[in-house]
C-alpha atoms as a PDB file:
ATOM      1  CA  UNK A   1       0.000   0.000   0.000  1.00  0.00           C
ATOM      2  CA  UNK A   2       1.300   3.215  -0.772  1.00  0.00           C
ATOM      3  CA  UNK A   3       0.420   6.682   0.882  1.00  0.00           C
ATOM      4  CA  UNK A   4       0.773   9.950   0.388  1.00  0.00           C
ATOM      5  CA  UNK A   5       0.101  12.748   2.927  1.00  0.00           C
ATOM      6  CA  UNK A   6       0.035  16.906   2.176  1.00  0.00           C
ATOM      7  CA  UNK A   7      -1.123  19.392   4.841  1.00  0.00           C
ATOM      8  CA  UNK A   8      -2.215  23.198   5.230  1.00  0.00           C
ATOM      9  CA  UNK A   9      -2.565  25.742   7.638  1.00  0.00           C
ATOM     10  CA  UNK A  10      -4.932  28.401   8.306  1.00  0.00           C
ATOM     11  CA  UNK A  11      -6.238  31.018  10.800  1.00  0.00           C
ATOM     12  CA  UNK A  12      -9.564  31.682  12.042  1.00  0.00           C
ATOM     13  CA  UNK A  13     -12.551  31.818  14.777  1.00  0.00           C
ATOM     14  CA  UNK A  14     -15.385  30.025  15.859  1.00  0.00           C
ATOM     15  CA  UNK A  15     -17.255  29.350  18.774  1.00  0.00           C
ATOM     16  CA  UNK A  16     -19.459  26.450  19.682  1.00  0.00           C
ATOM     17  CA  UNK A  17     -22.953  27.337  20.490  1.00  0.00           C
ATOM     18  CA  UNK A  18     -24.857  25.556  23.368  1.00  0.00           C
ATOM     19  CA  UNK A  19     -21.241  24.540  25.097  1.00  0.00           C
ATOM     20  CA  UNK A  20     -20.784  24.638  28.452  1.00  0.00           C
ATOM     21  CA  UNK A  21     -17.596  25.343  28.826  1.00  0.00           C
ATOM     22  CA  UNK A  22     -15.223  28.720  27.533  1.00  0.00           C
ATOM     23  CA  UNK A  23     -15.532  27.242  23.980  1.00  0.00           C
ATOM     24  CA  UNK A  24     -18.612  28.897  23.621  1.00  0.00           C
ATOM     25  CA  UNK A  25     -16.776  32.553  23.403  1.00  0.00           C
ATOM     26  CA  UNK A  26     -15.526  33.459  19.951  1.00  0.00           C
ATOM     27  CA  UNK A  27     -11.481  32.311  19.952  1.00  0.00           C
ATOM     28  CA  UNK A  28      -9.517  31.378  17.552  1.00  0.00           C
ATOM     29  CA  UNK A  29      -6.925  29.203  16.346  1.00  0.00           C
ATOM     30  CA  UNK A  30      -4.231  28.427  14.142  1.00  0.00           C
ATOM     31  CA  UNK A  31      -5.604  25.293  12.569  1.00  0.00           C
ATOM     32  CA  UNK A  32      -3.781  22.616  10.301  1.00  0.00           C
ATOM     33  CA  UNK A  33      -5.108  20.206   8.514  1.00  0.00           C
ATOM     34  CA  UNK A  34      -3.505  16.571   7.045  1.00  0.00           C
ATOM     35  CA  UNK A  35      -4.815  14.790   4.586  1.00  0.00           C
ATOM     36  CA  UNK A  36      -3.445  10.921   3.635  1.00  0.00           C
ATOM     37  CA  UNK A  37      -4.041   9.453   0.106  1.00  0.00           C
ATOM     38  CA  UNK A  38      -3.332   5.666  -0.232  1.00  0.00           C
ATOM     39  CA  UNK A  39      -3.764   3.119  -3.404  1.00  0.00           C
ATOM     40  CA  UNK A  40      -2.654  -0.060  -3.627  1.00  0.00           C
ATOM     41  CA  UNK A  41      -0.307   0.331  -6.379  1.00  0.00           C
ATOM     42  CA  UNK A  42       1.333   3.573  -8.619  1.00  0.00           C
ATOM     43  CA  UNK A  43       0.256   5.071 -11.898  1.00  0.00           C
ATOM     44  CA  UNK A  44       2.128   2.815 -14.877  1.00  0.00           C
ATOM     45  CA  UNK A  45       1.977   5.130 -17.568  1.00  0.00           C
ATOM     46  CA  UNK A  46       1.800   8.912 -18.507  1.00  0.00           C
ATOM     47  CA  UNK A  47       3.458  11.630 -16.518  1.00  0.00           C
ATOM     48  CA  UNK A  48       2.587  10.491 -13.086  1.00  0.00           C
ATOM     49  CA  UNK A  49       4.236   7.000 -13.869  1.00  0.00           C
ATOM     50  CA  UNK A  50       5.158   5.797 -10.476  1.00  0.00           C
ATOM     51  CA  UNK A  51       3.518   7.807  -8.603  1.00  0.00           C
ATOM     52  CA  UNK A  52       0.387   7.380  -6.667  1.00  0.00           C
ATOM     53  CA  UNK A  53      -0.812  10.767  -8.396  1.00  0.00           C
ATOM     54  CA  UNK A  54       1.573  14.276  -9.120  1.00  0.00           C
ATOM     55  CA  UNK A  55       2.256  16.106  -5.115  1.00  0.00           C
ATOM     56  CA  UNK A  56       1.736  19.118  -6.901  1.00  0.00           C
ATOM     57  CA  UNK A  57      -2.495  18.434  -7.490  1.00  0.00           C
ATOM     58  CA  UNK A  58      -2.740  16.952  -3.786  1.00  0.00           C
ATOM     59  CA  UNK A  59      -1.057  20.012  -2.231  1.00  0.00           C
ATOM     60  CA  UNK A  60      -2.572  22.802  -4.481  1.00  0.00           C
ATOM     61  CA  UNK A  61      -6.361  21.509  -3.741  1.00  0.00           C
ATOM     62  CA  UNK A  62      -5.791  21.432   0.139  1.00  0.00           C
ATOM     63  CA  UNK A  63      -4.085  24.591   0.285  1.00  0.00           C
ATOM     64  CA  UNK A  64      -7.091  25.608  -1.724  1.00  0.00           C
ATOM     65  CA  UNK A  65      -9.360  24.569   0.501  1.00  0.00           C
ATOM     66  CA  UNK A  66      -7.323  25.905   3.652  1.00  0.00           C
ATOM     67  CA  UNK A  67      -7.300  29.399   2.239  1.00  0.00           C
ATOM     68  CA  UNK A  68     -11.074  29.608   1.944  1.00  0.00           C
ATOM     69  CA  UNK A  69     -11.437  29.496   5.471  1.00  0.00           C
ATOM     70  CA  UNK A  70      -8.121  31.422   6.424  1.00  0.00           C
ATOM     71  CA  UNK A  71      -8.534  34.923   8.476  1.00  0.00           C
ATOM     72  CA  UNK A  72     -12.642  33.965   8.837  1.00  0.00           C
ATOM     73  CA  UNK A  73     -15.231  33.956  11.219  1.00  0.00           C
ATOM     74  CA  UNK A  74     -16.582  29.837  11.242  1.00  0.00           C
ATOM     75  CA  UNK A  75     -19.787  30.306  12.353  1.00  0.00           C
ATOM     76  CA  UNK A  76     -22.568  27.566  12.547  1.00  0.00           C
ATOM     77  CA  UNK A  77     -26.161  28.747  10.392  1.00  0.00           C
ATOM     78  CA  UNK A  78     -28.609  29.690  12.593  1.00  0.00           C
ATOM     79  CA  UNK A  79     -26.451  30.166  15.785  1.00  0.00           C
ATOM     80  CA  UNK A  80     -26.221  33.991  15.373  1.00  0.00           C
ATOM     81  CA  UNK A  81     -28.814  36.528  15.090  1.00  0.00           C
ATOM     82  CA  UNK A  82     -29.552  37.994  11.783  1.00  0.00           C
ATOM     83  CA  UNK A  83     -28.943  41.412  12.453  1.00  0.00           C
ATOM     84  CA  UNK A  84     -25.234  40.423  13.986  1.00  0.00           C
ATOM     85  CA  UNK A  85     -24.581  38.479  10.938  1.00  0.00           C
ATOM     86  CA  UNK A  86     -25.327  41.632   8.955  1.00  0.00           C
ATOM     87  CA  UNK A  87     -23.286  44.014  11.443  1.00  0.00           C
ATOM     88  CA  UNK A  88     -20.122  42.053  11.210  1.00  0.00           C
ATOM     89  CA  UNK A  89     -20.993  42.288   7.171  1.00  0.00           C
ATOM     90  CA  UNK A  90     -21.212  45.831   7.489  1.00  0.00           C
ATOM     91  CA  UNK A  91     -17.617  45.542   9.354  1.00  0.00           C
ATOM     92  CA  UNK A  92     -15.814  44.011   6.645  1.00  0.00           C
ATOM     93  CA  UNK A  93     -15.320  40.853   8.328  1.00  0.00           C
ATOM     94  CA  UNK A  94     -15.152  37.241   6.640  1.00  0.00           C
ATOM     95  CA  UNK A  95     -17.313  35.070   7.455  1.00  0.00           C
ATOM     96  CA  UNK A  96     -17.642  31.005   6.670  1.00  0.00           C
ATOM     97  CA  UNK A  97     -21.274  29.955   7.234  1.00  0.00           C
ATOM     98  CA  UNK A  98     -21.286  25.863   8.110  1.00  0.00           C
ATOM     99  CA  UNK A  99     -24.538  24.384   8.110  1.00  0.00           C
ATOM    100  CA  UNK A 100     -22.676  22.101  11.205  1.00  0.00           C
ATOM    101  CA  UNK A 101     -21.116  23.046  14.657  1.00  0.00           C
ATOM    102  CA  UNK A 102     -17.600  24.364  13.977  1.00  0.00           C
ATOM    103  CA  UNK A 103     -16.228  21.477  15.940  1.00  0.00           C
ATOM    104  CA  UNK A 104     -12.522  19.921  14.891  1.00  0.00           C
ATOM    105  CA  UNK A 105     -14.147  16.767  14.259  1.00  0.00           C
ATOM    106  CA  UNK A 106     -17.006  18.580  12.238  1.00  0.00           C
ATOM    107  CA  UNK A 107     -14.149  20.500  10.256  1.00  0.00           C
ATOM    108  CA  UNK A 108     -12.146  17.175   9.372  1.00  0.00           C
ATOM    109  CA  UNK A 109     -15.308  15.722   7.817  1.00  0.00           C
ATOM    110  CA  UNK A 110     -15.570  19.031   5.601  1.00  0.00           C
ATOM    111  CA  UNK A 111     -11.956  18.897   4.107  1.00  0.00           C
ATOM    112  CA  UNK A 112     -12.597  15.193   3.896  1.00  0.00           C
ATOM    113  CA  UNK A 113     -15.593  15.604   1.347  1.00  0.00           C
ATOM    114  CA  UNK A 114     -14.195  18.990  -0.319  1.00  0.00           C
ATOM    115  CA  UNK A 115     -10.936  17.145  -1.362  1.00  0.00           C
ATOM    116  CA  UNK A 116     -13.693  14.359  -2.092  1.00  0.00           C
ATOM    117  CA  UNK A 117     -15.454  16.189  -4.438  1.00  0.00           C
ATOM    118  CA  UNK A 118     -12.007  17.594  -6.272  1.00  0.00           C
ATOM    119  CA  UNK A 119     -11.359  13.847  -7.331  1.00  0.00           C
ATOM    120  CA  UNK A 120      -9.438  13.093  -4.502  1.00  0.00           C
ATOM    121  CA  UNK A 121     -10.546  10.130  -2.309  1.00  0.00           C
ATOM    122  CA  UNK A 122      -8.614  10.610   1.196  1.00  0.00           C
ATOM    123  CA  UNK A 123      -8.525   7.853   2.980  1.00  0.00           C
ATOM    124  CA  UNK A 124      -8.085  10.040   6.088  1.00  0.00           C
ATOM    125  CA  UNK A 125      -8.103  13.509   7.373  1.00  0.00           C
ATOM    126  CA  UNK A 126      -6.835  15.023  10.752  1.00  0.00           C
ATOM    127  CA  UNK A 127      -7.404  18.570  11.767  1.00  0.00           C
ATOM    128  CA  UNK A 128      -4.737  19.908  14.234  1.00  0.00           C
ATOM    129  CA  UNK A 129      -6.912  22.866  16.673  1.00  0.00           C
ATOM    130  CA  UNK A 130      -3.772  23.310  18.572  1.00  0.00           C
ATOM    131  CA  UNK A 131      -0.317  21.093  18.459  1.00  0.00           C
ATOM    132  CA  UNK A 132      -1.827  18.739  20.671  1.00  0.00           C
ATOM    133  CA  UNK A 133      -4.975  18.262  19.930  1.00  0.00           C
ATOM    134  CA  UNK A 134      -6.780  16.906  16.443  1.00  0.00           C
ATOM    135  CA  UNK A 135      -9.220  15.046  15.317  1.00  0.00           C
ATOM    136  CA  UNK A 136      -9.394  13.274  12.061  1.00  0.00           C
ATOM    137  CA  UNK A 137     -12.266  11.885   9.908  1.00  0.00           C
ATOM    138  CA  UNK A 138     -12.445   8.697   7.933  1.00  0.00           C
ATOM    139  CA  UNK A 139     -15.006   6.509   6.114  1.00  0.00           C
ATOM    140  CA  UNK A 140     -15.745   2.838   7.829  1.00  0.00           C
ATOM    141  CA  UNK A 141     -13.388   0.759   5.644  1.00  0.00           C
ATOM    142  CA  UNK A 142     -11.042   3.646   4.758  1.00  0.00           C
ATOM    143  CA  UNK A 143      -8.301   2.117   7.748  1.00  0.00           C
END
């Protein structure tokens, strides 16, 4: 089995509505995510002959990704009022509307169906919230 891995980082806020705890102030964090790519066997032919596919496409799509959500405001849909959604619009400030809870774990499964739908089928993500902690999202079977 062969694997390839590629990771991004990014800044931005959230909070998490409903929590109990200090996590449900608006903080922020500088996030990275890692993405894994594994086949069975390499490319035989063309430009991407043994290789499991070209760095360059795995790297530039996550980045991609990343940088959508760099320097924004994560916010879950219907977990701030209208009229504040419009003020901070009226601020200049970048906002990422989620129709999920902003969690890590929520966040992994994103990236993991984004790169999904760019033709790339991870076979796992893990999104770093701080060094230590991460969480990571894969499909049953995908281990």
């Amino acid at each position: 089995m062969y694997s390839l891995q590629a990771e991004a980082s990014f800044d931005a806020a959230h909070f998490l509505a409903g929590h109990a705890d200090k996590c449900r102030n608006l903080h922020g964090h500088r996030w990275l995510v890692r993405a894994e790519l594994c086949a069975p066997d390499l490319q035989t032919a063309g430009t991407e002959r043994s290789m499991l596919l070209d760095f360059a496409n795995f790297k530039q799509t996550l980045k991609r990704l990343a940088a959508d959500l760099d320097h924004k405001f994560i916010y879950e849909r219907g977990s701030l009022q209208p009229s504040t959604i419009a003020a901070l619009q009226a601020e200049g400030f970048a906002l990422a509307e989620m129709p999920f809870r902003p969690t890590a774990e929520e966040l992994a499964r994103w990236f993991y169906q984004a790169l999904t739908e760019h033709g790339l089928k991870p076979t796992r993500v893990w999104l770093y919230e701080t060094p230590e902690n991460c969480a990571s999202y894969f499909e049953e079977g995908g281990v």
